[in-house]
C-alpha atoms as a PDB file:
ATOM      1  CA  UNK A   1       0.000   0.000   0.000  1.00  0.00           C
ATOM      2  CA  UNK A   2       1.200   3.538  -1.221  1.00  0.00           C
ATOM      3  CA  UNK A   3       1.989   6.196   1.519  1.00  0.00           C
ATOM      4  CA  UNK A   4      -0.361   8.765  -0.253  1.00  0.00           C
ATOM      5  CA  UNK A   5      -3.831   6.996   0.186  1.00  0.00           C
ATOM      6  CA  UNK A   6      -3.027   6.790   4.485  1.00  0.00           C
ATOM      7  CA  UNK A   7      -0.887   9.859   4.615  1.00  0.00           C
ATOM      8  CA  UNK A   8      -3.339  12.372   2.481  1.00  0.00           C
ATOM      9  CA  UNK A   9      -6.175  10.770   2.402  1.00  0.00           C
ATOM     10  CA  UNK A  10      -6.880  11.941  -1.372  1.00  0.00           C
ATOM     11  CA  UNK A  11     -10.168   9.846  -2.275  1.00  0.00           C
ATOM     12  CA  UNK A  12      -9.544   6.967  -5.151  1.00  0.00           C
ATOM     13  CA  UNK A  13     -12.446   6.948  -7.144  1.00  0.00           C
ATOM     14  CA  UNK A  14     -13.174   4.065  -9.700  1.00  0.00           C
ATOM     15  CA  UNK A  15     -16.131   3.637 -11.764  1.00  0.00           C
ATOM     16  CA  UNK A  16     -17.217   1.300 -14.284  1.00  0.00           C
ATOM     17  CA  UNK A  17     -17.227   2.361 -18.018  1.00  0.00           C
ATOM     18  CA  UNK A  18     -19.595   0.538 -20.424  1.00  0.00           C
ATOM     19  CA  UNK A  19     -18.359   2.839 -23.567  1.00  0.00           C
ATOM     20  CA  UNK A  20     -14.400   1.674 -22.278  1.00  0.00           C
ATOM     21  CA  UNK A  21     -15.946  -1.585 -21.440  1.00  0.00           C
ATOM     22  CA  UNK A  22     -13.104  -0.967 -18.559  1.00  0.00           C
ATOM     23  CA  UNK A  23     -13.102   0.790 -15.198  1.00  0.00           C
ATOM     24  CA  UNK A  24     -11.904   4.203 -14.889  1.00  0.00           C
ATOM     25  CA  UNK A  25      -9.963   5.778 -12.072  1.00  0.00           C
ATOM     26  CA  UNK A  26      -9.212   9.662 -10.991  1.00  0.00           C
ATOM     27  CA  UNK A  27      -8.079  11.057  -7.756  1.00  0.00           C
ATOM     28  CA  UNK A  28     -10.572  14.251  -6.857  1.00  0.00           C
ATOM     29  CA  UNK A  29      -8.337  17.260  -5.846  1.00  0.00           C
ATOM     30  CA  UNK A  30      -5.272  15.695  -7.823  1.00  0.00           C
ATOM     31  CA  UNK A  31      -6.256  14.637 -10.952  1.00  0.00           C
ATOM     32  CA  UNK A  32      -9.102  13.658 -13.002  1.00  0.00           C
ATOM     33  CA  UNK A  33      -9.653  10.035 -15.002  1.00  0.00           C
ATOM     34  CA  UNK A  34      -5.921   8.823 -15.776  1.00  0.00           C
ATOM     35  CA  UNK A  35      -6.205   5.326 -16.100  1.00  0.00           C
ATOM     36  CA  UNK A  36      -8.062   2.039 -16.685  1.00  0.00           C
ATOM     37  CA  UNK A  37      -8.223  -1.264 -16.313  1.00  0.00           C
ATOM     38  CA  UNK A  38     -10.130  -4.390 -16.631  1.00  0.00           C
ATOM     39  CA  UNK A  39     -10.413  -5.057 -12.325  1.00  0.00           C
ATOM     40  CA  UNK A  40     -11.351  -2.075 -10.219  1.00  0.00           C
ATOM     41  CA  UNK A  41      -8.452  -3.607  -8.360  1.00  0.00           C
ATOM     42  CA  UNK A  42      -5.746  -2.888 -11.208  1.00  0.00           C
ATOM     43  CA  UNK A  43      -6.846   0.782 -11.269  1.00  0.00           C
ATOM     44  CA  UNK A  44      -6.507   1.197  -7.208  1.00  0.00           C
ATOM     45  CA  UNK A  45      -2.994   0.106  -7.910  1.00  0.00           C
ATOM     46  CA  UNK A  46      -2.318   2.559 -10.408  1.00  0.00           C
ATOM     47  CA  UNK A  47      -4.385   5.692  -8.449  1.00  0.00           C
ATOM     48  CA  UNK A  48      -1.818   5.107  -6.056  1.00  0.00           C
ATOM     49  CA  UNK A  49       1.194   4.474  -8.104  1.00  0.00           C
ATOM     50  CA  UNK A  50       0.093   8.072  -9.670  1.00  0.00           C
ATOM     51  CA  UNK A  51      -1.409   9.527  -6.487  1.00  0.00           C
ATOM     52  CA  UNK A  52       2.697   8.933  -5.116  1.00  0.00           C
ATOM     53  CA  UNK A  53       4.253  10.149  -8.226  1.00  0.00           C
ATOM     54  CA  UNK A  54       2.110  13.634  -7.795  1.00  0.00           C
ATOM     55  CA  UNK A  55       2.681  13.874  -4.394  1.00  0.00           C
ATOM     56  CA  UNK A  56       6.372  13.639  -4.712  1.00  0.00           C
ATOM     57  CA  UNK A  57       6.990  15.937  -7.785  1.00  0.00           C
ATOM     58  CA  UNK A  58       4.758  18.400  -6.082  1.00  0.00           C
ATOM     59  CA  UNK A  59       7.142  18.408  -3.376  1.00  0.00           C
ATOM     60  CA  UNK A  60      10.304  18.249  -4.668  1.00  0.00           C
ATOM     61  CA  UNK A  61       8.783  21.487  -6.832  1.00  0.00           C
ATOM     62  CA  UNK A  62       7.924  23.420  -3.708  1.00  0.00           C
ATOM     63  CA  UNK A  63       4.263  23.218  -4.736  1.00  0.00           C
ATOM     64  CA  UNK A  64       1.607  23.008  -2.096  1.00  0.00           C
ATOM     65  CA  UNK A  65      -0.814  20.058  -2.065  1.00  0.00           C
ATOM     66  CA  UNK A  66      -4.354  20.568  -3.316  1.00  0.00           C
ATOM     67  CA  UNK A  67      -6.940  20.546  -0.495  1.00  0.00           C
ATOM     68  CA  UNK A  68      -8.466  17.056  -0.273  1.00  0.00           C
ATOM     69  CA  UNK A  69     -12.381  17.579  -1.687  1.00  0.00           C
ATOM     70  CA  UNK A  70     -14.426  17.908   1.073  1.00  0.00           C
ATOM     71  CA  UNK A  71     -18.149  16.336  -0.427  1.00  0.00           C
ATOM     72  CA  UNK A  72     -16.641  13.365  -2.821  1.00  0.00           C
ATOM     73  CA  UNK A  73     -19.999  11.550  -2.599  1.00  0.00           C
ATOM     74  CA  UNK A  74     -20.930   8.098  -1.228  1.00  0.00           C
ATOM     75  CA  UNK A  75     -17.861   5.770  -1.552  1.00  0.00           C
ATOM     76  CA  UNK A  76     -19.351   2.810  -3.310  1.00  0.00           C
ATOM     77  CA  UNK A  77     -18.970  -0.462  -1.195  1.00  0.00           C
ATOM     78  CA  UNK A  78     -19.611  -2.809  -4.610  1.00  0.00           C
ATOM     79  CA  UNK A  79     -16.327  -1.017  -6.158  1.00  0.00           C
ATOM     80  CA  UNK A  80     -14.491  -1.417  -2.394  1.00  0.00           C
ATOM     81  CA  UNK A  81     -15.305  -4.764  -1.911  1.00  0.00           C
ATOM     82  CA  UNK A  82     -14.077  -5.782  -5.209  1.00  0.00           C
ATOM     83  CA  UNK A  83     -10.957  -4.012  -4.873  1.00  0.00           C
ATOM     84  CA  UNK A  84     -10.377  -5.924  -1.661  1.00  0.00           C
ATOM     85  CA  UNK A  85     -11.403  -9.275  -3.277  1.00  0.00           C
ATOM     86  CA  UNK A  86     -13.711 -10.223  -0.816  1.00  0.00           C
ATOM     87  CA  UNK A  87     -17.466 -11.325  -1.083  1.00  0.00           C
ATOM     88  CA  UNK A  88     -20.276  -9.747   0.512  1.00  0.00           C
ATOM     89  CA  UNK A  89     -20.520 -12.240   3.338  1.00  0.00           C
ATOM     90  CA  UNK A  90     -16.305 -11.285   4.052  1.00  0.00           C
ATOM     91  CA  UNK A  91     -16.948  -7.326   3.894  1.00  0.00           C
ATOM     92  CA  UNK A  92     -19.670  -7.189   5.644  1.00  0.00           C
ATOM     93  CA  UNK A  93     -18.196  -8.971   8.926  1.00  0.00           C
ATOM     94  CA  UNK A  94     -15.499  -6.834   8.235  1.00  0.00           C
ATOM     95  CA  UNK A  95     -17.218  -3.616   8.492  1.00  0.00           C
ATOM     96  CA  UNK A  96     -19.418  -4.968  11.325  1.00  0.00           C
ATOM     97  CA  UNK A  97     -22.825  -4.621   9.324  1.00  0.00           C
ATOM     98  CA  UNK A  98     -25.073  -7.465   7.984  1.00  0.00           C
ATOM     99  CA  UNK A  99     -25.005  -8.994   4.735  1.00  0.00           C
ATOM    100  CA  UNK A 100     -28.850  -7.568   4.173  1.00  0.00           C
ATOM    101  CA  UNK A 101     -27.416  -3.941   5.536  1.00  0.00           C
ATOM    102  CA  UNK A 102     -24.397  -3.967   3.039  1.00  0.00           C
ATOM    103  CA  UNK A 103     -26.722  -5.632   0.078  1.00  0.00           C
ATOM    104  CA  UNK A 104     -29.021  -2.845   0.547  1.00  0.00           C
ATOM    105  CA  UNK A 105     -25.519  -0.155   0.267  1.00  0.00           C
ATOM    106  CA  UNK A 106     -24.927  -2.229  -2.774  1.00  0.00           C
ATOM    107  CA  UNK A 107     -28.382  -1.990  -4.397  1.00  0.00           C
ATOM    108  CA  UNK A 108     -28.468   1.936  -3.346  1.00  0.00           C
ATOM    109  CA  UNK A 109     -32.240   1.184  -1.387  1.00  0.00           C
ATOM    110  CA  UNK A 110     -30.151   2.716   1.554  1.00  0.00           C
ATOM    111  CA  UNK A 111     -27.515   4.634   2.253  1.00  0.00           C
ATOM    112  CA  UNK A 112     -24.329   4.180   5.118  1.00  0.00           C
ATOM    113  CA  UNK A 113     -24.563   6.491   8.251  1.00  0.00           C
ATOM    114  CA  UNK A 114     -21.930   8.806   8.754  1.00  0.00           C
ATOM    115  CA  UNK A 115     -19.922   6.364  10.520  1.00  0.00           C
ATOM    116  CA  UNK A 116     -20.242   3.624   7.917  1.00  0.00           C
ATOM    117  CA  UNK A 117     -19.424   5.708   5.731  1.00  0.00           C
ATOM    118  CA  UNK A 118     -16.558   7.204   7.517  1.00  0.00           C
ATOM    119  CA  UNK A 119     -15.491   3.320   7.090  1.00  0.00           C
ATOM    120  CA  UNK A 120     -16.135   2.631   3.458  1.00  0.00           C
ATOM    121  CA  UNK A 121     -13.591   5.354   2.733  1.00  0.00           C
ATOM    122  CA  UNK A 122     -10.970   4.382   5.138  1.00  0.00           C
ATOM    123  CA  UNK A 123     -11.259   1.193   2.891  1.00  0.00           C
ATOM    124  CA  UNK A 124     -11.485   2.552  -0.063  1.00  0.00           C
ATOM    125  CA  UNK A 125      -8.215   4.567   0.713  1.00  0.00           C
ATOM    126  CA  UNK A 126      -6.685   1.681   2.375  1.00  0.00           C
ATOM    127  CA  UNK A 127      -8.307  -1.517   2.051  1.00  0.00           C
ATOM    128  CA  UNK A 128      -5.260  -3.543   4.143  1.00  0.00           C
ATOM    129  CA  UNK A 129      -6.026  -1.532   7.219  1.00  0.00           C
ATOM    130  CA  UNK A 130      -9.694  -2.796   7.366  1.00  0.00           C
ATOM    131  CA  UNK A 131      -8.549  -6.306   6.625  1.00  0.00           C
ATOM    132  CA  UNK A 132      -5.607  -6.086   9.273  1.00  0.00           C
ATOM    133  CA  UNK A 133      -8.085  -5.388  11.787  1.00  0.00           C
ATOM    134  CA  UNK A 134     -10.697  -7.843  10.974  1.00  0.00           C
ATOM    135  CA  UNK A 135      -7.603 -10.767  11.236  1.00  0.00           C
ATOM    136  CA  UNK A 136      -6.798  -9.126  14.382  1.00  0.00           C
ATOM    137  CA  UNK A 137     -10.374  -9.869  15.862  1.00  0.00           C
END
């Protein structure tokens, strides 16, 4: 796991693409749709390969970072869970919600609470810390 996602906290956003017929990745406040791949969990790779690269040429330049976003939406759980190559039975102990709960997050018939949602991005960002501390349980 790249430094940038835990240190900065810049949001990795992936989305499916049916014209690319591939899913698409940008990084809100750093850049907009750079890459692609066939697995949302290729493109997570590469946000944070790029998110790293930015981060360090922007410092070595002197240049400030860009404020993270502050309103980036609802992280998706479907695009977070298959990033972390779990099913929904796996992510949803992990996250401490039932599998109905997290189906309904999936289906968008409901919506995450604050805290949930406070969660979902913590694994978007950095899916290995959420599966650390499930292990750990």
């Amino acid at each position: 796991m790249k430094t940038i996602a835990r240190n900065h906290r810049y949001p990795l956003h992936v989305r499916w693409s049916e014209e690319d017929d591939a899913y698409l990745g940008s990084i809100p406040g750093l850049i907009g749709e750079c890459c692609h791949a066939d697995s949302a969990e290729g493109v997570v790779s590469q946000l944070q390969d790029i998110a790293e690269d930015l981060v360090e040429h922007l410092r070595a330049n002197g240049t400030h970072l860009p404020q993270v976003p502050e309103n980036t939406g609802d992280p998706d759980p479907v695009l977070i869970r298959s990033a972390m190559g779990v099913s929904q039975s796996q992510f949803s102990r992990m996250i401490g919600v039932s599998v109905k709960t997290l189906h309904k997050w999936e289906q968008k018939t409901s919506r995450p609470s604050g805290a949930a949602r406070t969660l979902l991005r913590v694994a978007a960002i950095d899916p290995e810390v959420v599966k650390r501390s499930f292990h750990g349980r």
